[in-house]
Protein backbone atom coordinates (compact mmCIF):
# COMPACT_ATOMS: atom_id res chain seq x y z
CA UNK A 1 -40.88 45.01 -50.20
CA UNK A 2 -39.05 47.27 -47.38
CA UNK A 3 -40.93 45.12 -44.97
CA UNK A 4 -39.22 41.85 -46.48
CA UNK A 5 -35.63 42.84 -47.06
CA UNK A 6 -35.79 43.91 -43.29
CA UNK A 7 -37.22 40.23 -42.27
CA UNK A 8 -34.55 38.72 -44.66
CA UNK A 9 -31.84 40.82 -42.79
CA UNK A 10 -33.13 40.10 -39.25
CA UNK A 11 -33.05 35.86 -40.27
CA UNK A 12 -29.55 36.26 -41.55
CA UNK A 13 -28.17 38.10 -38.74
CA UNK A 14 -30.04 35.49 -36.48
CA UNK A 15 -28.37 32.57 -38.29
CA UNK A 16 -25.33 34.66 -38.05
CA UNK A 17 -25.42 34.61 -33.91
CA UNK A 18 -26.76 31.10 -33.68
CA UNK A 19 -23.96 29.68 -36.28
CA UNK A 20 -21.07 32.27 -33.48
CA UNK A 21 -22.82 30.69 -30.77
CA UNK A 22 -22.75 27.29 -32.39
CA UNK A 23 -19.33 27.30 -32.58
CA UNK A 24 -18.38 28.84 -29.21
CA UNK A 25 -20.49 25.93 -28.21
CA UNK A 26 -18.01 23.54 -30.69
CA UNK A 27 -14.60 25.44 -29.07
CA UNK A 28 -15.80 24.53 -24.95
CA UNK A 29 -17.25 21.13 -25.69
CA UNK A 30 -13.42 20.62 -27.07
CA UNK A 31 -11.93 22.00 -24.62
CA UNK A 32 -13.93 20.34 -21.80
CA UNK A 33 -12.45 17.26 -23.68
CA UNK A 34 -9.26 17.89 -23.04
CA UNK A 35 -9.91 18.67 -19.62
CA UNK A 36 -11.76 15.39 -18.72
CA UNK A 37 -9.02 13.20 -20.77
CA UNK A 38 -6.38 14.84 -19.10
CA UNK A 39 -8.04 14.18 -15.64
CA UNK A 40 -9.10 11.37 -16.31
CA UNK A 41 -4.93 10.58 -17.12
CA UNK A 42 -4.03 11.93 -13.58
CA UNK A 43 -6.46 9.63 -12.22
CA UNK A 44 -5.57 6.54 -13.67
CA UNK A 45 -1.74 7.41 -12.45
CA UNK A 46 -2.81 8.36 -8.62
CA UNK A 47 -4.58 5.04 -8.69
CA UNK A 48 -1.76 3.19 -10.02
CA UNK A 49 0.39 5.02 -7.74
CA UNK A 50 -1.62 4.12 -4.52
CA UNK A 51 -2.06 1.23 -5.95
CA UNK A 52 1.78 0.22 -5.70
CA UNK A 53 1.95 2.00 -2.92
CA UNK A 54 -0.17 -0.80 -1.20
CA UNK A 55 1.68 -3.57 -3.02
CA UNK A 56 4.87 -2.40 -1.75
CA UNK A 57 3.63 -2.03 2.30
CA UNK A 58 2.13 -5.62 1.93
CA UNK A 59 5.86 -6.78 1.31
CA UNK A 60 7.18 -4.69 3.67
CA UNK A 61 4.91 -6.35 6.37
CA UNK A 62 6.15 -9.68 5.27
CA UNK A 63 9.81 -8.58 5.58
CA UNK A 64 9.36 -7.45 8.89
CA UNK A 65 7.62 -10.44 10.11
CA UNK A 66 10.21 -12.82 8.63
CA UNK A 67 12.80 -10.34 10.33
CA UNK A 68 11.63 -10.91 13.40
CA UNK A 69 11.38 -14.59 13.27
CA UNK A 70 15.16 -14.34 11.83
CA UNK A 71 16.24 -12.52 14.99
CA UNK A 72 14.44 -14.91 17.58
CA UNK A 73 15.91 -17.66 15.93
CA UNK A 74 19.30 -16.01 16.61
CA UNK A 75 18.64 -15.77 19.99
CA UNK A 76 18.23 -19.29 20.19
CA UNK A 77 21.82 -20.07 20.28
CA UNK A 78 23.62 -21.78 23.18
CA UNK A 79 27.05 -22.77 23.92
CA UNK A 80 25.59 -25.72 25.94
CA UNK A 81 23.62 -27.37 23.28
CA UNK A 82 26.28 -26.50 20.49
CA UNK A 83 23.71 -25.28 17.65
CA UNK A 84 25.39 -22.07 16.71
CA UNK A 85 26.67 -23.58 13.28
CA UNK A 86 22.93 -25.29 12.67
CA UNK A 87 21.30 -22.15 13.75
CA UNK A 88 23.58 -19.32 11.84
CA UNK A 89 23.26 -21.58 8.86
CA UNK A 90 19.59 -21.31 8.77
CA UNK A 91 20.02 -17.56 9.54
CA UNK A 92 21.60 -16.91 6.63
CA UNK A 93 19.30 -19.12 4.30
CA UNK A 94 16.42 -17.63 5.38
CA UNK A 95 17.91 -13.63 4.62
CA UNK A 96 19.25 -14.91 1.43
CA UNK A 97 15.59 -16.01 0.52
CA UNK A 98 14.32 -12.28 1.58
CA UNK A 99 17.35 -11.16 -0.62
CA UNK A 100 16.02 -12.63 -4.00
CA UNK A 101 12.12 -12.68 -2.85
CA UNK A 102 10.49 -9.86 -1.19
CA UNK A 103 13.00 -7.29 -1.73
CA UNK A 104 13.48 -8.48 -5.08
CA UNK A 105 9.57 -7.76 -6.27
CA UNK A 106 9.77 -4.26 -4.36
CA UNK A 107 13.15 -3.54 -6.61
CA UNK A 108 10.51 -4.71 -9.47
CA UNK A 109 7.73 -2.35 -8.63
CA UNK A 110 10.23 0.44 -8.36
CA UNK A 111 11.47 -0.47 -11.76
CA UNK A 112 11.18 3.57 -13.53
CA UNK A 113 9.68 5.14 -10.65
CA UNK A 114 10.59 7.46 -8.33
CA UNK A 115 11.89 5.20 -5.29
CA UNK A 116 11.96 8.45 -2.78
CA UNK A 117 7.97 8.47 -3.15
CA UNK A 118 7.05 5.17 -2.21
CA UNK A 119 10.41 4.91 0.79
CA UNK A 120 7.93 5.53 3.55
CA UNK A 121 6.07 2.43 2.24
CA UNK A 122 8.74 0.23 3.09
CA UNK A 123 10.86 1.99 5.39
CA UNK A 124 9.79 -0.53 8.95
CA UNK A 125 10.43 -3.46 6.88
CA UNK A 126 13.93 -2.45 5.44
CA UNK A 127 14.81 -0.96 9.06
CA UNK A 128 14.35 -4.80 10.62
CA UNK A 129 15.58 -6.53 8.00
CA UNK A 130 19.00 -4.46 8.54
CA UNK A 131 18.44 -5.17 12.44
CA UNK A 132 18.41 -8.84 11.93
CA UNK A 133 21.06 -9.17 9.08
CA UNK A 134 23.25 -7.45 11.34
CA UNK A 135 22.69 -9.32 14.37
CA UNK A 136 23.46 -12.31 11.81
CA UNK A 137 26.74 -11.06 10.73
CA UNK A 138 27.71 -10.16 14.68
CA UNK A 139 27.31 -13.65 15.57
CA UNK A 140 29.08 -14.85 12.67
CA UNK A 141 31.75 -12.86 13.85
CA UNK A 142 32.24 -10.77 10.93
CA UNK A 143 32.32 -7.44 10.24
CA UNK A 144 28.87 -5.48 9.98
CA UNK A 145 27.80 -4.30 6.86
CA UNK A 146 27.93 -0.51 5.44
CA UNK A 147 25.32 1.17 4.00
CA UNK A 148 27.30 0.49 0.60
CA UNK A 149 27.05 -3.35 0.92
CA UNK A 150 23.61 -3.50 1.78
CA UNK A 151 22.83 -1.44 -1.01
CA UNK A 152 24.60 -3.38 -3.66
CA UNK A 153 23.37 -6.66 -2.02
CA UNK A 154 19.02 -4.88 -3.34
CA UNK A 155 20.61 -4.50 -7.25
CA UNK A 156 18.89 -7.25 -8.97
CA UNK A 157 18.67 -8.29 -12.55
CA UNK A 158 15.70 -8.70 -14.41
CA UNK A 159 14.42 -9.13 -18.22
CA UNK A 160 12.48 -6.42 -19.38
CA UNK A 161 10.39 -6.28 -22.64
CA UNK A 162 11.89 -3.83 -25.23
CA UNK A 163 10.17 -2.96 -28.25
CA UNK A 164 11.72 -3.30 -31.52
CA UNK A 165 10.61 -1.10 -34.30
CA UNK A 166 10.96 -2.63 -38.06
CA UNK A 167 9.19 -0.29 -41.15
CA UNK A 168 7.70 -2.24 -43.45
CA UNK A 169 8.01 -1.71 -47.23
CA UNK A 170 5.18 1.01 -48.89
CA UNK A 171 3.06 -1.32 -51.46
CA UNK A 172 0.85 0.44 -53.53
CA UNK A 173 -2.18 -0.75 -51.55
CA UNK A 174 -0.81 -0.14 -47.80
CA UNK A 175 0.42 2.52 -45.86
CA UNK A 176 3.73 2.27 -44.10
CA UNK A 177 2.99 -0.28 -41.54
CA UNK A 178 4.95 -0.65 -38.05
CA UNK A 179 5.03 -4.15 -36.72
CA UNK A 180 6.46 -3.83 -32.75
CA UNK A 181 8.03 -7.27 -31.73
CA UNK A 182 9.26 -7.38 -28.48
CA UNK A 183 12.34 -8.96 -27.17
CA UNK A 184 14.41 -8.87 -23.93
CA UNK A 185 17.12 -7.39 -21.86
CA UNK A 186 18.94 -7.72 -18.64
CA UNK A 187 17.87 -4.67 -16.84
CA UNK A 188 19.27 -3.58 -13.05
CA UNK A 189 17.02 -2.27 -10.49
CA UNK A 190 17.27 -1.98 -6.82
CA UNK A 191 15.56 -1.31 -3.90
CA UNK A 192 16.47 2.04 -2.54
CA UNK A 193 18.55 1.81 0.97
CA UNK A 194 18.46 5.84 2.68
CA UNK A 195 21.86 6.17 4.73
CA UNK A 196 19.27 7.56 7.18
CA UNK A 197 17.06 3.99 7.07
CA UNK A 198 20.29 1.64 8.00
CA UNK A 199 21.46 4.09 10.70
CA UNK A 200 17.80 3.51 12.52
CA UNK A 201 18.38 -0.11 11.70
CA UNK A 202 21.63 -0.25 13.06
CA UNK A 203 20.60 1.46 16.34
CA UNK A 204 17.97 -1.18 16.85
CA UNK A 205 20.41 -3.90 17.11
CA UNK A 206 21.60 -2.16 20.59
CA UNK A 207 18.20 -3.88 21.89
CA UNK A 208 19.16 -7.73 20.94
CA UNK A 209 22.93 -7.39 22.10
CA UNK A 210 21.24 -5.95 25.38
CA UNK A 211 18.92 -9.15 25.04
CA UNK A 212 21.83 -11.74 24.41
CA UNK A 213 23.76 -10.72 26.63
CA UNK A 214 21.17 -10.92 29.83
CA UNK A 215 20.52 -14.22 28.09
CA UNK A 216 23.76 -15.13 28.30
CA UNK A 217 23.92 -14.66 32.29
CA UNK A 218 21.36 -16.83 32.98
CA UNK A 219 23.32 -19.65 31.30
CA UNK A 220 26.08 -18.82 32.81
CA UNK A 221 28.48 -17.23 30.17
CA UNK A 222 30.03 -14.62 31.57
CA UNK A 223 32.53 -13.54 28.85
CA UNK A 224 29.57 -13.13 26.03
CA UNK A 225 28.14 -10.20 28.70
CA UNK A 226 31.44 -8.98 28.69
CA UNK A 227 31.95 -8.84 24.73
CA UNK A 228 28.15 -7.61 24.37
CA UNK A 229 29.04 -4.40 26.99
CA UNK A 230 32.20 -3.66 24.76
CA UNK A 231 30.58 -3.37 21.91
CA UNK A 232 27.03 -2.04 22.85
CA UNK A 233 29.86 1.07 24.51
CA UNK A 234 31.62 1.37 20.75
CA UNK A 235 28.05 1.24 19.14
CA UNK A 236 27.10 4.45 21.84
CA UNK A 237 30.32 6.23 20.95
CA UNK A 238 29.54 6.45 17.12
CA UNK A 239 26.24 7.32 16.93
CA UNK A 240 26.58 9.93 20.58
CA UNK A 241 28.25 12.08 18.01
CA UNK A 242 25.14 12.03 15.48
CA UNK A 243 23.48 15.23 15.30
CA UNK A 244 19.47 14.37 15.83
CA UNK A 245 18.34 17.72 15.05
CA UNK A 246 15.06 16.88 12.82
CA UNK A 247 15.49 13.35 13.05
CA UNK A 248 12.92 12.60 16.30
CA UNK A 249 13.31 8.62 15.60
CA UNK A 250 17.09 8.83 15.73
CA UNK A 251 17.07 10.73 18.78
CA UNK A 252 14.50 8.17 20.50
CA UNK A 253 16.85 4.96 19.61
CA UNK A 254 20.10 6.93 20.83
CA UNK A 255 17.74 7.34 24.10
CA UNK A 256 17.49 3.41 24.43
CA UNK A 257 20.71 2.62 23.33
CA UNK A 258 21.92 4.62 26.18
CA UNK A 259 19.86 2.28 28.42
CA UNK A 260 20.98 -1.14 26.64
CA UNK A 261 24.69 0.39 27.45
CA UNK A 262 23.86 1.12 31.36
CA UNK A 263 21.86 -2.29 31.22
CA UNK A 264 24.69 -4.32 30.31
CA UNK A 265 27.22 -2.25 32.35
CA UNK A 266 25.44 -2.82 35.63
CA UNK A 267 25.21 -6.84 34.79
CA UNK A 268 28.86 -6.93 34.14
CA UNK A 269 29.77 -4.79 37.22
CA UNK A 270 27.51 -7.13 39.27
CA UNK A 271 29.25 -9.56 38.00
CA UNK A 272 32.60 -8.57 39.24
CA UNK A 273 31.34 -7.82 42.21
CA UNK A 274 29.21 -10.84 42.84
CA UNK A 275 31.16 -13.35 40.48
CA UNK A 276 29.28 -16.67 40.33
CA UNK A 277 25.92 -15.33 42.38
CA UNK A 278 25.70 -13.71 38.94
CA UNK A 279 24.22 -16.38 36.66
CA UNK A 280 21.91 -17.96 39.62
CA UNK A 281 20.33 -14.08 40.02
CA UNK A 282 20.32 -13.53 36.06
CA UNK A 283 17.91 -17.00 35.80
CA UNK A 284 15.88 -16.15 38.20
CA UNK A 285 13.20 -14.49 36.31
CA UNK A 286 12.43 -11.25 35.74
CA UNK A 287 11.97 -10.01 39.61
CA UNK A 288 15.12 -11.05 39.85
CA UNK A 289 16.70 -9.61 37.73
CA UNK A 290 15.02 -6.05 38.86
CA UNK A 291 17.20 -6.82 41.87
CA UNK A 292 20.12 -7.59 39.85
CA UNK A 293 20.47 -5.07 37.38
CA UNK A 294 18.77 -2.03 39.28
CA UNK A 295 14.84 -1.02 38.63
CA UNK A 296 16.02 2.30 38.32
CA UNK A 297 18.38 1.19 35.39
CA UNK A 298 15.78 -0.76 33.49
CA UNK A 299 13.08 2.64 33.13
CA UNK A 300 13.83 4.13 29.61
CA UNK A 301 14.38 7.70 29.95
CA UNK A 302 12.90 9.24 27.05
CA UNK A 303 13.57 12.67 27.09
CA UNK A 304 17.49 12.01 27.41
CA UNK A 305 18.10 13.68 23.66
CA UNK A 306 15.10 15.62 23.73
């Protein structure tokens, strides 16, 4: 009997440890859950994160390309042929169509996120886009843009899907039952513009004014080098006074915006001194030029802000 009761005792106490263990066993296989669904969560968000990410560079690369082709075109004005209207009127077409296209679907994919996170992504393409919209507005003889205008120019409008909640009545065979019908509204996004991202695209536009206005020697108009100098020299004024510290891509356009300036200075002082010889030298291809201008003027020193 003693013999028994003890092997009775030792089976309970066994099921008693197996049925602890069992549920330890329960409480980590629960919290293990947890721990996968939750990583699993912050996986699904990186990937949609770099997923956007990608989206939003792919645009970017397509606003820099158009960019580019916008400022060429712009350089393809001449006084002799008279296209300035036809030209600065497909200009400004083909920015209003970056306007309400590719900006437009990065102010979409922005929509609720955090637009300082995915900046870099689309920093190269906003910078040109400012470089050639300004060069636009230059030769259209208006005043340039602030960092306000632009700004308000990437709000856009769009229709968003809202969902509307209606509680249906408790029947004696249901359960309250929530039937989600969607409907619209005008929502505003934008496409974030950094004051820091339109001052780097504002220094870039030093390099086309330098561009037009060598351009404009070799066909002979004088007065364009002129107005180019004056303003490349108020352009150097403002942004001399910027203070680069931290900001190495700031200090490396100020560096060739002080070379556009002594470019375009040494053209118009050969001009006075050389008057008509001027325009002959300025079309006679780039060793000419050297000789014109200085090959000690056109090196880009580098480590002038460093």
């Amino acid at each position: 009997m003693q013999h028994t009761s003890s092997s009775n005792r030792s089976k309970n106490h066994s099921r008693g440890r197996w049925g602890i263990h069992k549920k330890k066993d329960q409480g980590e296989n629960e919290v293990n859950s947890i721990l996968l669904q939750n990583f699993k969560k912050y996986a699904e968000e990186l990937d949609d994160k770099h997923d956007r990410y990608e989206r939003i560079i792919k645009i970017s690369r397509d606003i820099t390309i158009e960019s580019k082709r916008i400022i060429f075109l712009l350089h393809t004005i001449d006084i002799k042929k008279g296209n300035s209207d036809k030209v600065l009127a497909e200009a400004k077409h083909r920015l209003q169509n970056l306007f309400a296209n590719q900006f437009y679907l990065i102010a979409k994919e922005l929509h609720k996120m955090d637009a300082y996170q995915y900046s870099r992504a689309y920093s190269a393409g906003l910078q040109e886009f400012i470089e050639a919209f300004s060069f636009y507005e230059y030769l259209n003889k208006s005043n340039l843009s602030s960092w306000e205008i632009i700004q308000n120019h990437l709000k856009f409008d769009i229709n968003v899907d809202v969902e509307n909640i209606e509680n249906k009545i408790e029947s004696e065979n249901m359960k309250n039952i929530e039937l989600a019908n969607t409907e619209t509204k005008n929502t505003i996004v934008s496409c974030l513009v950094q004051p820091t991202e339109y001052i780097l695209g504002l220094a870039d536009v030093s390099g086309e004014l330098m561009r037009r206005c060598i351009n404009s020697l070799g066909v002979g108009d004088i007065e364009v080098c002129f107005e180019c100098c004056r303003v490349l020299q108020i352009f150097f004024t403002g942004f001399v006074g910027l203070d680069t510290f931290r900001q190495r891509d700031l200090a490396r356009k100020i560096s060739t915006l002080r070379q556009s300036v002594l470019k375009t200075e040494q053209v118009c002082y050969n001009i006075k001194v050389r008057g008509s010889e001027a325009a002959l030298l300025g079309a006679g291809g780039e060793a000419t030029y050297l000789s014109f201008v200085g090959e000690e003027n056109d090196k880009i020193d580098e480590d002038y802000f460093d």
